[in-house]
PDB file of N, CA and C in Angstrom:
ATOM      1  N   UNK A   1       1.209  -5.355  29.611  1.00  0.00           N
ATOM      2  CA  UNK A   1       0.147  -4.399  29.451  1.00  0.00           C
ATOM      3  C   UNK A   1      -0.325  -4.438  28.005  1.00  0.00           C
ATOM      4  N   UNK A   2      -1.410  -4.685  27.723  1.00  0.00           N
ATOM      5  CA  UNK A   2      -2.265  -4.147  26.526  1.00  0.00           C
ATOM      6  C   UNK A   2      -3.228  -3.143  26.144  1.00  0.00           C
ATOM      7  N   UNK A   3      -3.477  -2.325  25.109  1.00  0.00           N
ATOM      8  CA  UNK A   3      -4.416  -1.522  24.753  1.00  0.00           C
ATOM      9  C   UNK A   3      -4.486  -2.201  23.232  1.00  0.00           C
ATOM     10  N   UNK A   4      -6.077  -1.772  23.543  1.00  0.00           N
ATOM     11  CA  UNK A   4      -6.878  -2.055  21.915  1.00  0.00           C
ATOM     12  C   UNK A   4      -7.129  -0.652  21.561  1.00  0.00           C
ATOM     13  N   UNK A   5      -6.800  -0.600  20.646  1.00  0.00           N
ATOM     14  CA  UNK A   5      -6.639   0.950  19.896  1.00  0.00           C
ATOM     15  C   UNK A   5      -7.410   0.662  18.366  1.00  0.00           C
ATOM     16  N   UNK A   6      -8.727   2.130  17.799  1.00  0.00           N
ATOM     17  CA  UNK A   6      -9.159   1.414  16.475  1.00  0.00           C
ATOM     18  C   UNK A   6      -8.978   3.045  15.733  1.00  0.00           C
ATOM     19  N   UNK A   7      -9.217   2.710  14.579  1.00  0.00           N
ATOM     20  CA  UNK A   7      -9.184   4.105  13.757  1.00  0.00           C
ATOM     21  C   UNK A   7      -9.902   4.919  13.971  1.00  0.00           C
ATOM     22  N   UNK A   8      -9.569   5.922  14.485  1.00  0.00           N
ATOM     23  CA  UNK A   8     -10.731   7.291  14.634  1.00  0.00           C
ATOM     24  C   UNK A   8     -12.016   7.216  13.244  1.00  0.00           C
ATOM     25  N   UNK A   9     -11.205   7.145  12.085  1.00  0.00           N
ATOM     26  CA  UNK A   9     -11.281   7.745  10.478  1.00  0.00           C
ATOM     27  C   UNK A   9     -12.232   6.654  10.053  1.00  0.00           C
ATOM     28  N   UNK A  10     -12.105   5.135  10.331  1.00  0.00           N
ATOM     29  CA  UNK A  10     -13.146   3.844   9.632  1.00  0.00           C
ATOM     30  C   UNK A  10     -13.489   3.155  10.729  1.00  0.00           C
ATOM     31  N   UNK A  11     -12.824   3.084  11.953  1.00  0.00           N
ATOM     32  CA  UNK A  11     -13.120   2.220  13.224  1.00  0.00           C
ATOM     33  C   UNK A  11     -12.816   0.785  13.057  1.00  0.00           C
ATOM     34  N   UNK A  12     -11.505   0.389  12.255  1.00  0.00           N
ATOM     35  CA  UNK A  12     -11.370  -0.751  12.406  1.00  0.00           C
ATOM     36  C   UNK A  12      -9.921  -0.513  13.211  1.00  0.00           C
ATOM     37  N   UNK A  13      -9.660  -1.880  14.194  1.00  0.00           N
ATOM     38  CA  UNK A  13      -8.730  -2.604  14.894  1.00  0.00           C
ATOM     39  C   UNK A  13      -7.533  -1.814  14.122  1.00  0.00           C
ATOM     40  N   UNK A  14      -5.868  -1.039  15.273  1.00  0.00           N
ATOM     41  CA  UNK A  14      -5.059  -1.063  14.654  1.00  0.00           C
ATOM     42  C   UNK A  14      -4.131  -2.324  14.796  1.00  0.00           C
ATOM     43  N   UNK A  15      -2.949  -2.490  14.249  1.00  0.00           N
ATOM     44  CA  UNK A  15      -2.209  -3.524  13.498  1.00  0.00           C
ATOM     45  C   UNK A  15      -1.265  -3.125  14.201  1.00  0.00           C
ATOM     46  N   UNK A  16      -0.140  -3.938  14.721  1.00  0.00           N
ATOM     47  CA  UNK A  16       0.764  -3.262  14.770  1.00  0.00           C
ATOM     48  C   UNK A  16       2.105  -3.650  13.436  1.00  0.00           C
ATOM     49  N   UNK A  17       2.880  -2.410  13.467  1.00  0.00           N
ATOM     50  CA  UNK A  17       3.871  -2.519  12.294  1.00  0.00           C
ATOM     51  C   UNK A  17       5.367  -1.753  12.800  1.00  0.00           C
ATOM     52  N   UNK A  18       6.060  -1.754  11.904  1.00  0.00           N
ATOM     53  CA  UNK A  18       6.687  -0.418  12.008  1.00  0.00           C
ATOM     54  C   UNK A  18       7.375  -0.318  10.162  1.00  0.00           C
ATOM     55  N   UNK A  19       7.754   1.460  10.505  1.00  0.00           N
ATOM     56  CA  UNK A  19       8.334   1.443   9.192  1.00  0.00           C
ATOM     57  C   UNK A  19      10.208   1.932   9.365  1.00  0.00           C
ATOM     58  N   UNK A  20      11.023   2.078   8.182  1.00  0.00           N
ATOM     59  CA  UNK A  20      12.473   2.275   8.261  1.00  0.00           C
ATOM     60  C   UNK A  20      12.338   4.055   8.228  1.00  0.00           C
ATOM     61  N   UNK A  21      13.276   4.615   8.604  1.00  0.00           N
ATOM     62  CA  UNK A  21      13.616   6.214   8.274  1.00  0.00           C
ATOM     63  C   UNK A  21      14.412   5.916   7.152  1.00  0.00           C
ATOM     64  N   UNK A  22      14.739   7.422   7.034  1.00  0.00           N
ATOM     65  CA  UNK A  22      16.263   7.712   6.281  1.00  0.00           C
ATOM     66  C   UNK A  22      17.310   7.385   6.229  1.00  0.00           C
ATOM     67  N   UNK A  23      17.147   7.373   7.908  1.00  0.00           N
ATOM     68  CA  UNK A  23      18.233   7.344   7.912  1.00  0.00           C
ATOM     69  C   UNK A  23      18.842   5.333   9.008  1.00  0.00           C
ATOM     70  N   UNK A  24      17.615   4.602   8.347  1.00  0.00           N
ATOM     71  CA  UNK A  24      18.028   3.416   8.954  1.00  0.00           C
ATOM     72  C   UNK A  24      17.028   2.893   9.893  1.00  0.00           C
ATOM     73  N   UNK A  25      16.920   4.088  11.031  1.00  0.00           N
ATOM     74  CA  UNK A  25      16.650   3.265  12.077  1.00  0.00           C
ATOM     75  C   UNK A  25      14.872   2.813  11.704  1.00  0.00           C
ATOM     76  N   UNK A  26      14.204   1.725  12.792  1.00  0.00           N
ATOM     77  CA  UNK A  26      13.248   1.226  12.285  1.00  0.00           C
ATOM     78  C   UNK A  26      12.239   1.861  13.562  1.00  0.00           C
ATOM     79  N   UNK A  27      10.982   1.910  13.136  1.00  0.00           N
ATOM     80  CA  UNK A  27      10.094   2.849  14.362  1.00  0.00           C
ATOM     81  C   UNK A  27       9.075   2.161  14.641  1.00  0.00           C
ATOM     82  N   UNK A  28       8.306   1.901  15.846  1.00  0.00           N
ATOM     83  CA  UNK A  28       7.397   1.064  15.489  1.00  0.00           C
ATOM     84  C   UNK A  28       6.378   1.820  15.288  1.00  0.00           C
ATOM     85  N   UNK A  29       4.733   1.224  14.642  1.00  0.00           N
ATOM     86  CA  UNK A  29       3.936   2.125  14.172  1.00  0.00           C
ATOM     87  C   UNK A  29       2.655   0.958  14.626  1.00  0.00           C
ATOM     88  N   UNK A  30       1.450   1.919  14.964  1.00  0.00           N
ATOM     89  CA  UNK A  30       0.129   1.261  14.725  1.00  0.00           C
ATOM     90  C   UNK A  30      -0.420   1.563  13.706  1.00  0.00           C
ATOM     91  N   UNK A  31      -0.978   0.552  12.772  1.00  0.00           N
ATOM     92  CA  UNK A  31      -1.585   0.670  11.122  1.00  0.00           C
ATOM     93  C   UNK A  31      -3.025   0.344  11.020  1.00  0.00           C
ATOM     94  N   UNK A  32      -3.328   1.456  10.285  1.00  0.00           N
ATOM     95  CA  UNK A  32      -5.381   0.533  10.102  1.00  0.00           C
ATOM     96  C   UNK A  32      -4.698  -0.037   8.723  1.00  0.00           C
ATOM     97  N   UNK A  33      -5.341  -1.439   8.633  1.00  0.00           N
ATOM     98  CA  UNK A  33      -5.541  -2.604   7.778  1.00  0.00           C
ATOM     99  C   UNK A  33      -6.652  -1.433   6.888  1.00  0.00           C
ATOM    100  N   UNK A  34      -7.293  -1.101   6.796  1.00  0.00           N
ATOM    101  CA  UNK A  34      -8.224  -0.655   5.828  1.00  0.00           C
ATOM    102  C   UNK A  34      -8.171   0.480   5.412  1.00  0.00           C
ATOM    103  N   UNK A  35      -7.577   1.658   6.214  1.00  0.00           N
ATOM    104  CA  UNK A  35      -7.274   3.308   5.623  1.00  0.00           C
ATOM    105  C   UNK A  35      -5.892   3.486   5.119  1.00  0.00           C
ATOM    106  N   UNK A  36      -5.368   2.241   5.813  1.00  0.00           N
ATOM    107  CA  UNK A  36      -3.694   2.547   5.483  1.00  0.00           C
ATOM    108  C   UNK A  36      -3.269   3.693   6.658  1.00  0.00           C
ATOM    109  N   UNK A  37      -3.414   4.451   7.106  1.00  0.00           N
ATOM    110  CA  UNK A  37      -3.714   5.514   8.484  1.00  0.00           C
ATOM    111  C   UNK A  37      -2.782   5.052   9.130  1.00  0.00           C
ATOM    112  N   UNK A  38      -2.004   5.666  10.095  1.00  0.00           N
ATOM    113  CA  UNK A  38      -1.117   4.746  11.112  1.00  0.00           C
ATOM    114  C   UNK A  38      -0.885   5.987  12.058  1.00  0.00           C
ATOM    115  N   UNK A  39      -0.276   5.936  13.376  1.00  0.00           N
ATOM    116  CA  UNK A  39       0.473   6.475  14.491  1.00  0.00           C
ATOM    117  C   UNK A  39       1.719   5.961  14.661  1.00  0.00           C
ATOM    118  N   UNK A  40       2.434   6.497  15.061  1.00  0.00           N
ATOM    119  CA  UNK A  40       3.631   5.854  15.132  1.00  0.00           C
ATOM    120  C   UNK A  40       4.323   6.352  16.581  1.00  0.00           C
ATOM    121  N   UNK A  41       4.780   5.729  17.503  1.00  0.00           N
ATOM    122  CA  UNK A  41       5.660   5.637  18.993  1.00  0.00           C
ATOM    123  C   UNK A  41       6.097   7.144  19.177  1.00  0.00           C
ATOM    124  N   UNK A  42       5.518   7.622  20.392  1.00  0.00           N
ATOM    125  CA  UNK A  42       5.944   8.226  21.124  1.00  0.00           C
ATOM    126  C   UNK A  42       7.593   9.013  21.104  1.00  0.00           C
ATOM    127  N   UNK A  43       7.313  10.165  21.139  1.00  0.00           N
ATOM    128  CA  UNK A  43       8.334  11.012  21.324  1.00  0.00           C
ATOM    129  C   UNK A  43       8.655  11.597  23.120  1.00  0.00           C
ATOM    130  N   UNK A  44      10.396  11.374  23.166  1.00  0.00           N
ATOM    131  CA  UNK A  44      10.746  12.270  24.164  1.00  0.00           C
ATOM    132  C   UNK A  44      11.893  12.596  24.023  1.00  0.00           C
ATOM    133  N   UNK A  45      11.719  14.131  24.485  1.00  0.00           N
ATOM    134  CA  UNK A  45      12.963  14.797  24.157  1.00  0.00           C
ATOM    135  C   UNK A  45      14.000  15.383  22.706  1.00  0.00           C
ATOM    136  N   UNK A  46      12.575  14.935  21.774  1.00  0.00           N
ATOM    137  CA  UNK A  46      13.021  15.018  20.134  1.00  0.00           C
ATOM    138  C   UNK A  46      13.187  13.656  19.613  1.00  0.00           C
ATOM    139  N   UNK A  47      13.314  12.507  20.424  1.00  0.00           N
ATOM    140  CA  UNK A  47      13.609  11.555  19.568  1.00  0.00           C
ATOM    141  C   UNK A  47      13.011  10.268  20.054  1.00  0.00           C
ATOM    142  N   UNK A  48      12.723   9.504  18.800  1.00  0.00           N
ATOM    143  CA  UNK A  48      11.664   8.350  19.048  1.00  0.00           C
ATOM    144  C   UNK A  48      11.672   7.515  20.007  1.00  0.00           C
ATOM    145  N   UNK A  49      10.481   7.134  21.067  1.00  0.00           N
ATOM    146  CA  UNK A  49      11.379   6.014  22.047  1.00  0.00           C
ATOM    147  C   UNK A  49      11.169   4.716  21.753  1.00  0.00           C
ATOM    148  N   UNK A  50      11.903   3.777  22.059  1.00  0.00           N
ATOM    149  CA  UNK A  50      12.207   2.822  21.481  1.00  0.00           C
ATOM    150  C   UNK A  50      12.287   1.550  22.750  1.00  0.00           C
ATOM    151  N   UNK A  51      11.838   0.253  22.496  1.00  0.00           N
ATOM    152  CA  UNK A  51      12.583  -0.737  23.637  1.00  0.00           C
ATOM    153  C   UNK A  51      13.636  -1.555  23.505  1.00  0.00           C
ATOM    154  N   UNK A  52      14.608  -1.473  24.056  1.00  0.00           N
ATOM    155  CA  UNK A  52      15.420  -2.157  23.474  1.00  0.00           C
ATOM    156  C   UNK A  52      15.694  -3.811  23.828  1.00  0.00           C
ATOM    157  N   UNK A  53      14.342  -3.945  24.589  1.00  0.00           N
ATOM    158  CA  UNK A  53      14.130  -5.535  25.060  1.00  0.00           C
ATOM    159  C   UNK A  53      13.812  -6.434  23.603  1.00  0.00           C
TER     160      UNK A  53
END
């Protein structure tokens, strides 16, 4: 499955990335290349979800 997702804020294409926590673990994130702006993965239940494929 794919989605094209763009910045509300400049309307360019997001990126995908992720960044580290505090405490280690790594999250993944969608980034605008041009605002620096990002979203980052879905929450359930309090805590980030993740794939572990």
């Amino acid at each position: 499955m794919a989605v094209n997702a763009s910045c509300a804020k400049c309307d360019t294409p997001l990126q995908n990335g992720s960044i580290t926590t505090d405490d280690g673990a790594e999250i993944q994130v969608s980034q605008c290349p041009s605002c620096k702006g990002m979203i980052k993965s879905p929450l359930c239940c309090g805590e980030d979800m993740s794939c572990t494929v």
